[in-house]
Protein backbone atom coordinates (compact mmCIF):
# COMPACT_ATOMS: atom_id res chain seq x y z
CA UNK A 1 37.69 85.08 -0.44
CA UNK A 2 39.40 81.71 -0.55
CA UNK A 3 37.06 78.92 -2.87
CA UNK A 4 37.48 75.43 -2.16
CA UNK A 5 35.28 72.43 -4.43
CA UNK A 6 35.51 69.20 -3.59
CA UNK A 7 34.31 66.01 -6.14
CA UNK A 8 33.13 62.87 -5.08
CA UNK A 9 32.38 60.09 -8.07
CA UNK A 10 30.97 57.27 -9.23
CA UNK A 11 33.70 55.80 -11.43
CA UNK A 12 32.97 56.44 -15.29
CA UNK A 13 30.48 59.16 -14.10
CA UNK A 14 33.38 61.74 -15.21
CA UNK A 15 34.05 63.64 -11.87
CA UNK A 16 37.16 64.15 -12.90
CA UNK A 17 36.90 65.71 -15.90
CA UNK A 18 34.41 68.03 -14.62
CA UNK A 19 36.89 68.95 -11.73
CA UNK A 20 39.64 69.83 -14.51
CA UNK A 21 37.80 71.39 -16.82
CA UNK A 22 35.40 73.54 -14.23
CA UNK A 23 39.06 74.61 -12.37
CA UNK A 24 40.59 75.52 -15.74
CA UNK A 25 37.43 77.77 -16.33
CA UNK A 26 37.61 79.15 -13.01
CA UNK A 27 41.51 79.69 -12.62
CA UNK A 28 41.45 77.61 -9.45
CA UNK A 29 44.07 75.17 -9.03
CA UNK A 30 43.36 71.29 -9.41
CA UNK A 31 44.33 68.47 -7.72
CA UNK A 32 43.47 64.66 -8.13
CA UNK A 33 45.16 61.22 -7.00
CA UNK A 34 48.20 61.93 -8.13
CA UNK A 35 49.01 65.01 -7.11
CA UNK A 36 47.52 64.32 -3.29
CA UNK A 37 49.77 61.29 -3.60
CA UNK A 38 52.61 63.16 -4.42
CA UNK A 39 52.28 65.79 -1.76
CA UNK A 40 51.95 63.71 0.79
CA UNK A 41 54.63 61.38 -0.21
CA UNK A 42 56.97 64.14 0.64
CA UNK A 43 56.20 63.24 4.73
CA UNK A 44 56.97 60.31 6.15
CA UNK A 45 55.56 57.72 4.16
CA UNK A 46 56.91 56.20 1.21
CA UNK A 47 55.31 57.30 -2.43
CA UNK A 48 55.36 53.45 -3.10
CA UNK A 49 53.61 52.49 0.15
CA UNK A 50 51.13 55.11 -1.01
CA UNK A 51 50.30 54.14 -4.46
CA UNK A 52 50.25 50.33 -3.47
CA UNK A 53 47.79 51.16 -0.24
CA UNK A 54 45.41 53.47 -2.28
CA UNK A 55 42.10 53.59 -1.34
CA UNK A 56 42.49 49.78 -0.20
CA UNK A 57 40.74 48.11 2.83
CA UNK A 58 41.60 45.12 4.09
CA UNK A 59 39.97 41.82 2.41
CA UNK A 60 38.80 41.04 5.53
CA UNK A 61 37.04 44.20 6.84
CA UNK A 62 33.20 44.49 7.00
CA UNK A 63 31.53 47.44 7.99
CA UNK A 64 30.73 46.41 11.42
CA UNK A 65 33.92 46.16 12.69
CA UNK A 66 35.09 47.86 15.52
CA UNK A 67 37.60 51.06 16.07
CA UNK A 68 40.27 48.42 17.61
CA UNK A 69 40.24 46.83 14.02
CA UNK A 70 40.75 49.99 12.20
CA UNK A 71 43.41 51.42 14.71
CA UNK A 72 45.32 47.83 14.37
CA UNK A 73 46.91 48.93 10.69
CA UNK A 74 48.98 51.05 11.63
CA UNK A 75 50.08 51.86 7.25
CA UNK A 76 46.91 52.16 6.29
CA UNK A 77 46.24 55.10 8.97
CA UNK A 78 49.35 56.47 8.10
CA UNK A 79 48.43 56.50 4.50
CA UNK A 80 45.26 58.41 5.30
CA UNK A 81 46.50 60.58 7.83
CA UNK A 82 49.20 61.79 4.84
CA UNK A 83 46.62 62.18 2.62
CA UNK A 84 44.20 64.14 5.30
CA UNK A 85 46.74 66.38 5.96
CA UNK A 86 48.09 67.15 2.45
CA UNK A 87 44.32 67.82 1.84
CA UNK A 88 44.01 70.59 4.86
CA UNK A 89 47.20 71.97 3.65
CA UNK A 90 45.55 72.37 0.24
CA UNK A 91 42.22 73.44 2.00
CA UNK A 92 43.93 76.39 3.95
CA UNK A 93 45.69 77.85 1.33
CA UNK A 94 42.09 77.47 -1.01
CA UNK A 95 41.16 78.46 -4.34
CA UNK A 96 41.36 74.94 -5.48
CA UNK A 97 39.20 72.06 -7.06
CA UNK A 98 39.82 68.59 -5.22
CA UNK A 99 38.84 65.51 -6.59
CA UNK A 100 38.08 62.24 -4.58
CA UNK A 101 40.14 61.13 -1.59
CA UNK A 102 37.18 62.13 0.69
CA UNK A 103 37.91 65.99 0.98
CA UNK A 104 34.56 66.37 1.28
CA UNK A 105 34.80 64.44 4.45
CA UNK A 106 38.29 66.19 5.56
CA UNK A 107 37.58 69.75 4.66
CA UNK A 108 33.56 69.51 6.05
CA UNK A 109 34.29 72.80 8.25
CA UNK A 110 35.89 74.59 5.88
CA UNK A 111 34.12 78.24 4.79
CA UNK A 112 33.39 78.90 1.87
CA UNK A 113 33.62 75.16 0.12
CA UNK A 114 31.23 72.90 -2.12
CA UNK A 115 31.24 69.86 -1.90
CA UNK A 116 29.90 67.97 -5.14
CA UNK A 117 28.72 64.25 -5.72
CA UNK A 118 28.95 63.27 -9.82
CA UNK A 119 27.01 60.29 -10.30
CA UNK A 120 25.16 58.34 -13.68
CA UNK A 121 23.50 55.48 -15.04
CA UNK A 122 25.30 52.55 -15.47
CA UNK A 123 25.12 52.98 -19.87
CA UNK A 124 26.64 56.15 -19.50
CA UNK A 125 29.56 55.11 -17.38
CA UNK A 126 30.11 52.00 -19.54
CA UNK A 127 30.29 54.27 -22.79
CA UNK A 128 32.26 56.71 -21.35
CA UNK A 129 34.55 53.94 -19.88
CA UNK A 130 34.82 51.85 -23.22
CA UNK A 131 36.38 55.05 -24.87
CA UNK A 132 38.70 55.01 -22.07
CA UNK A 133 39.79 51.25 -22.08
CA UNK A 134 39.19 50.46 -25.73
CA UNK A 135 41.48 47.08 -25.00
CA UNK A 136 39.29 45.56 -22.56
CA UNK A 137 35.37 43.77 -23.04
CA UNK A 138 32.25 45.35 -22.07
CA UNK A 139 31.86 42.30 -18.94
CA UNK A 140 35.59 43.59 -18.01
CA UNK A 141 34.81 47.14 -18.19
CA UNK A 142 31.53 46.40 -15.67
CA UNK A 143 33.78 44.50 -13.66
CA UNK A 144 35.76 47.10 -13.03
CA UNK A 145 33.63 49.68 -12.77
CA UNK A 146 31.38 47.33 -10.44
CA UNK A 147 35.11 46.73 -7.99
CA UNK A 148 36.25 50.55 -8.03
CA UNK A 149 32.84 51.62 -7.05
CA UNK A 150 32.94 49.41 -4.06
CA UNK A 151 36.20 50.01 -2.97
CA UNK A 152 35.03 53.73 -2.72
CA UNK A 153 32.28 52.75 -0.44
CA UNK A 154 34.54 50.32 1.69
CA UNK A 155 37.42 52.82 1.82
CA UNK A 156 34.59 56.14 2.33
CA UNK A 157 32.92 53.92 5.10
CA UNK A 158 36.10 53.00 6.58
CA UNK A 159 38.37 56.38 7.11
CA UNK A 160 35.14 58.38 7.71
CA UNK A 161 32.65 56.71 8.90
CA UNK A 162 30.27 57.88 6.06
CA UNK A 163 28.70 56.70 3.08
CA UNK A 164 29.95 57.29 -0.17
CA UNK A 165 27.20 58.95 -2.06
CA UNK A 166 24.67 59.50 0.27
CA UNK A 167 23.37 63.04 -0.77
CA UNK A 168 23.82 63.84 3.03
CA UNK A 169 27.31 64.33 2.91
CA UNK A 170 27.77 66.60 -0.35
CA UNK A 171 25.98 70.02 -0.80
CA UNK A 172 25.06 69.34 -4.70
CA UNK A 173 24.66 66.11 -6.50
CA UNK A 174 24.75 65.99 -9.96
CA UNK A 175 23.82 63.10 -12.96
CA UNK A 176 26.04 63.35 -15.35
CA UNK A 177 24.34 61.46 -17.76
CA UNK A 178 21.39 63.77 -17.24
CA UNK A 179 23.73 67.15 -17.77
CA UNK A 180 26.68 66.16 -19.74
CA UNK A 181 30.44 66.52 -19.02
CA UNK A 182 29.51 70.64 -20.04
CA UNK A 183 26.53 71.03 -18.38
CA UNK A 184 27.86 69.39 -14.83
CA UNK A 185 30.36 72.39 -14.75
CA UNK A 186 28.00 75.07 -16.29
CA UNK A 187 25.83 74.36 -13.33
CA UNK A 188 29.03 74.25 -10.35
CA UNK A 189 30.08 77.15 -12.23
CA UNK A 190 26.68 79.14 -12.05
CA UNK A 191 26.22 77.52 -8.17
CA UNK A 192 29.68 79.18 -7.32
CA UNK A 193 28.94 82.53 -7.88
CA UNK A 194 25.96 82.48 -5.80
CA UNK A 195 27.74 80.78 -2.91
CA UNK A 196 31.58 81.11 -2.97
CA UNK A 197 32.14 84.55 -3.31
């Protein structure tokens, strides 16, 4: 039976690092940003385009605004429809571990998938972040963190007409902070032989 996890995150929280290492313990193939990027850079969109339109919104959408507005850029669709469909692609072939770029959103009807939200406390994150970015100042690390977590929601809300995070839209949430990097994928991995078999 074909598996499919998807991984939502908070960034910092470490949802991808519990994607890698719980599909290296698993022996289910991974795939992130870059490698969705690449995929569907291979239509008919430009990898460029892609990279430089990631998970942006326009500065001037709110979340009121109506489907004219969304339908009226025509890249940023494109960009999302490539992405959508690299991401069913990946879905229908299964056995893989997906992180971000709302496949939890895109591959919804899929059998036999999990869909996962990593989330933590704002120390944690920092900490983990600071190891990450050991060039940049605790108020710039925040900052970030702070923008990228935003742009999620903005981007989420956006293409899907969901909210990032909302424990609605993901079959397991899990703090991070609360279970470690280890513990997050002890727990998927325990979780996935009860229900993906």
């Amino acid at each position: 039976m074909k598996k499919i996890v998807t991984i939502s995150r908070e960034f910092g929280a470490g949802g991808g690092t519990i994607g890698h290492l719980l599909a290296q313990e698993t022996g289910l193939e991974y795939y992130d940003k870059e490698l969705i990027l690449m995929r569907a850079g291979k239509g008919n969109v430009d990898i460029y385009s892609l990279i430089k339109w990631d998970e942006s919104v326009p500065i001037n959408f709110g979340f009121t605004q109506s489907l004219f507005d969304f339908y009226n850029r025509p890249l940023s669709e494109r960009i999302f429809q490539a992405q959508k469909e690299t991401i069913q692609q990946v879905g229908e072939k299964g056995n893989c571990v997906i992180v971000g770029r709302n496949a939890n959103t895109v591959l919804k009807e899929y059998d036999n998938s999990l869909h996962v939200f990593i989330h933590a406390d704002i120390d944690f994150r920092l900490k983990r972040m600071k190891e990450k970015m050991p060039d940049q100042s605790e108020q710039q690390i925040l900052g970030e963190i702070r923008r990228v977590d935003r742009q999620r929601r903005k981007y989420c809300t956006y293409h899907t007409n969901t909210e990032f995070g909302d424990s609605r839209y993901y079959d397991v949430c899990l703090d991070s902070a609360k279970f470690g990097i280890d513990g997050c994928v002890k727990i998927l991995k325990d979780i996935m032989q009860d229900v993906l078999r």
